[in-house]
Protein backbone atom coordinates (compact mmCIF):
# COMPACT_ATOMS: atom_id res chain seq x y z
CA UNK A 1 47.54 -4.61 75.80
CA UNK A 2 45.16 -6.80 74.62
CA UNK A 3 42.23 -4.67 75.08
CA UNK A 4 43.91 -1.80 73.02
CA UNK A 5 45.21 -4.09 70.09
CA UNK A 6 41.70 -5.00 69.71
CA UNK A 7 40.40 -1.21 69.69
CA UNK A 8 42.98 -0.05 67.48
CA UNK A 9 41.94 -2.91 65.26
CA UNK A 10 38.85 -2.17 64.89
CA UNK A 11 39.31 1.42 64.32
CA UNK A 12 41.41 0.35 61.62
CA UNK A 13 38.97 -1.95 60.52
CA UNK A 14 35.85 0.64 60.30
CA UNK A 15 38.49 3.12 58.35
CA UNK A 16 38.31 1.28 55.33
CA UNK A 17 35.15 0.58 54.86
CA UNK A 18 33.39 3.35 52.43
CA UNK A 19 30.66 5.53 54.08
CA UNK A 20 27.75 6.19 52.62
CA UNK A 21 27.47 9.59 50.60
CA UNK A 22 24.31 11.15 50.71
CA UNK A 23 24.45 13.07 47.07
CA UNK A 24 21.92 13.72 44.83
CA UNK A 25 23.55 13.80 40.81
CA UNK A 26 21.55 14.43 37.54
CA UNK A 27 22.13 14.32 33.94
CA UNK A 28 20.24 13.99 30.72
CA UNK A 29 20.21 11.86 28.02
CA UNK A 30 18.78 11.88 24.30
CA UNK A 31 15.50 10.21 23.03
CA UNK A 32 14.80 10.61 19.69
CA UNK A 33 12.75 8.27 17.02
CA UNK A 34 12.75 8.74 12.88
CA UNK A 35 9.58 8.40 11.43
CA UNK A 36 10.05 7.14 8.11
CA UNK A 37 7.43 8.39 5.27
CA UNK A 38 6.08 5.43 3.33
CA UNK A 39 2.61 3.65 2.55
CA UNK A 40 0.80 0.01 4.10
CA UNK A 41 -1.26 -2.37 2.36
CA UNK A 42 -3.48 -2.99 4.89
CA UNK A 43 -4.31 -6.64 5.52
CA UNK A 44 -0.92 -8.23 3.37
CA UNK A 45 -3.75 -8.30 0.56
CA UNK A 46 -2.51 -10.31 -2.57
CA UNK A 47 -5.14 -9.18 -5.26
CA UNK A 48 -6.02 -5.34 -5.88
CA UNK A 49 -10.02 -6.22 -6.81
CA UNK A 50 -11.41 -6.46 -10.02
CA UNK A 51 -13.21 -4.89 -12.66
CA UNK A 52 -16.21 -6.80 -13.65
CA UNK A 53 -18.27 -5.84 -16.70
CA UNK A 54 -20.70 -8.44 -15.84
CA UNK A 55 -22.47 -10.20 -18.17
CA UNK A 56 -24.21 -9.01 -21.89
CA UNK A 57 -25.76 -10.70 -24.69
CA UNK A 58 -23.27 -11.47 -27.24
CA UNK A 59 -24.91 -8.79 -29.48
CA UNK A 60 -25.36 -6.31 -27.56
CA UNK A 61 -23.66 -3.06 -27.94
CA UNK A 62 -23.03 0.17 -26.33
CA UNK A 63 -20.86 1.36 -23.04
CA UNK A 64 -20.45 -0.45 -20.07
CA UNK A 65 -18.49 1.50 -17.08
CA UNK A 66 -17.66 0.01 -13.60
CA UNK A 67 -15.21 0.83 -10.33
CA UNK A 68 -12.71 -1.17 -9.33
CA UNK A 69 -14.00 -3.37 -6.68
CA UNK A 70 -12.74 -5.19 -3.55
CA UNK A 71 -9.93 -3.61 -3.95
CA UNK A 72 -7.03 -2.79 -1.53
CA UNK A 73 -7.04 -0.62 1.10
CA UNK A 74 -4.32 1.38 1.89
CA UNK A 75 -2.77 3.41 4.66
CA UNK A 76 0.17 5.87 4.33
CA UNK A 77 2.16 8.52 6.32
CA UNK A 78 0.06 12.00 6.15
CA UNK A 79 1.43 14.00 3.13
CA UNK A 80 3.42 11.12 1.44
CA UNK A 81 2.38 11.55 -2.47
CA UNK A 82 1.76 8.16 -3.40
CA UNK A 83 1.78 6.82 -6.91
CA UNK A 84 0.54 4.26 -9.44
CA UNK A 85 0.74 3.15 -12.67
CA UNK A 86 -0.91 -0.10 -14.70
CA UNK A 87 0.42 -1.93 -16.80
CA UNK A 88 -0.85 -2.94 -20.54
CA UNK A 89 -2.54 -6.61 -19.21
CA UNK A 90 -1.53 -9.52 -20.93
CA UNK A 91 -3.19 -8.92 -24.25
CA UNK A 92 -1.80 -5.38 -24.81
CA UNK A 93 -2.09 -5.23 -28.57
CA UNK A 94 -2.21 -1.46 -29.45
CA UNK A 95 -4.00 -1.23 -26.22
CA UNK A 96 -6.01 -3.18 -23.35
CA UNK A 97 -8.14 -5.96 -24.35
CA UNK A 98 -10.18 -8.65 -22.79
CA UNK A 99 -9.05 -12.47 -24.31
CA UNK A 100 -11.74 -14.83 -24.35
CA UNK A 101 -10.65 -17.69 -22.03
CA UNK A 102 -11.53 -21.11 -25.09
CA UNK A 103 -10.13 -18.89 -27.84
CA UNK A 104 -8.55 -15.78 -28.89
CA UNK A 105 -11.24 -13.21 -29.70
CA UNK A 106 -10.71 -10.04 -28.34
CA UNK A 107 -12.47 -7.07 -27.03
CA UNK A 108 -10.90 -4.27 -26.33
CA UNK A 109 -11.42 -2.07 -23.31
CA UNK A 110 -9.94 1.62 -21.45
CA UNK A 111 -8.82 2.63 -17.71
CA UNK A 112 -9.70 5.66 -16.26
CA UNK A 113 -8.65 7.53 -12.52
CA UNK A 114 -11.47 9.40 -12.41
CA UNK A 115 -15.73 8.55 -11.56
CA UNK A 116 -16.22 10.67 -14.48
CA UNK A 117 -14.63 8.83 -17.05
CA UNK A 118 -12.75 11.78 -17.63
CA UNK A 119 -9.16 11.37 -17.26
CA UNK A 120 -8.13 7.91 -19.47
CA UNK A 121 -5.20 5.85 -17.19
CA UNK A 122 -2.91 5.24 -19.65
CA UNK A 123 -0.54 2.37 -20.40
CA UNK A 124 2.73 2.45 -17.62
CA UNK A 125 1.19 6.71 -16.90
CA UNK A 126 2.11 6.89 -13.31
CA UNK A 127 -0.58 9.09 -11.58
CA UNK A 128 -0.82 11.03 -8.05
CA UNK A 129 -3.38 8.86 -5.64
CA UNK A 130 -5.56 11.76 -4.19
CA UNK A 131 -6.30 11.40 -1.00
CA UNK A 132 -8.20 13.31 2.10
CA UNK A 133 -7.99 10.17 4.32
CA UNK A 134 -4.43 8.88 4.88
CA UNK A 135 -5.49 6.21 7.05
CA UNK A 136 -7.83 4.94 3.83
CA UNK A 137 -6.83 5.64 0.50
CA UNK A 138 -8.41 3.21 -2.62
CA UNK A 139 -7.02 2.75 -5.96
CA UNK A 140 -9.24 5.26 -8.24
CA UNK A 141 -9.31 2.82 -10.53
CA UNK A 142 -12.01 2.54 -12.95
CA UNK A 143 -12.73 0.03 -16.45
CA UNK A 144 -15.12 1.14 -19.65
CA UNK A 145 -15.46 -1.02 -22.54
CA UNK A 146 -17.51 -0.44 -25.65
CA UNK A 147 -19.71 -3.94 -26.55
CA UNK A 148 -19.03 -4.22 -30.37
CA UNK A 149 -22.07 -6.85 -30.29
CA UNK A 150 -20.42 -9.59 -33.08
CA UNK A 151 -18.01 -11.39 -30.65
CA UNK A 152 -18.89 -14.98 -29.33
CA UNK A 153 -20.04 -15.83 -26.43
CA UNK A 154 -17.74 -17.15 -23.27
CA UNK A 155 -15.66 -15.48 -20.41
CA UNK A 156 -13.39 -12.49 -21.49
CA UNK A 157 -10.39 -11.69 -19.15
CA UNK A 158 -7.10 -9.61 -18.57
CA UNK A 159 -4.89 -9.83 -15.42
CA UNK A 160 -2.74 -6.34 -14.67
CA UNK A 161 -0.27 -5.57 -12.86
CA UNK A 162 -0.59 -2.44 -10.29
CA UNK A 163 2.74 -0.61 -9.42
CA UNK A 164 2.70 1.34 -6.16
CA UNK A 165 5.32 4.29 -5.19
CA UNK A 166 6.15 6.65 -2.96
């Protein structure tokens, strides 16, 4: 009896453990990703450039028209419309002037979007950024200022303010 005990143990034993199924199962699942439009000032950059009108004799008169230099670069998501706008400066007095830095002699001086000198940038006038490269777009930014040839001589400045949108 003990021989059978034993088999009838281990029968009962092997019953509950689970066999192996050999099934194969599929199913799907989602993936899916939103890409959100929007722009990139490449680099973190904390200064948009500057306009320099380098330097004239304190008499001298006529026009003096220069590009926006070292300024940003940006990057944005093809087909966003980006936007800008500039403000008046700090010495916006009926318009954009230049301060001398030891006094307060102005000189007063005009934005334009455009190489050509053709389309003025007006005070707060938000503009389209054209653009054929979205992976580097520059500000068309650029500064004219008519000498009037009687102001003294020293550094003339303005800081302003770029606003970026999209």
């Amino acid at each position: 009896m003990n021989g059978h005990g034993c088999a009838a143990l281990l029968l009962f034993c092997g019953a509950s453990v689970p066999l192996p199924l050999a099934a194969v199962t599929s199913q799907s699942f989602q993936v899916s990703a939103t890409v959100t439009a929007g722009c990139l000032v490449v680099g973190g950059v904390s200064s948009y450039g500057n306009l320099n009108f380098g330097s004239r004799p304190a008499l001298a008169t006529g026009t003096v028209q220069v590009a926006l230099t070292g300024g940003v670069q940006l990057q944005c998501t093809p087909g966003v419309t980006l936007n800008m706008s500039v403000d008046g400066g700090q010495y916006n007095s009926g318009g954009r002037h230049l301060q001398l830095t030891t006094g307060s002699n102005r000189v007063a001086y005009q934005l334009f979007r455009d190489a050509a000198f053709s389309q003025s940038l007006g005070i707060g006038q938000s503009v389209t950024v054209a653009y054929s490269d979205a992976n580097n777009i520059s500000l068309p930014i650029y500064g004219q200022v008519q000498l009037p040839g009687n102001q003294p001589g020293g550094t003339y400045s303005d800081v302003l303010q770029v606003q970026l949108s999209w």
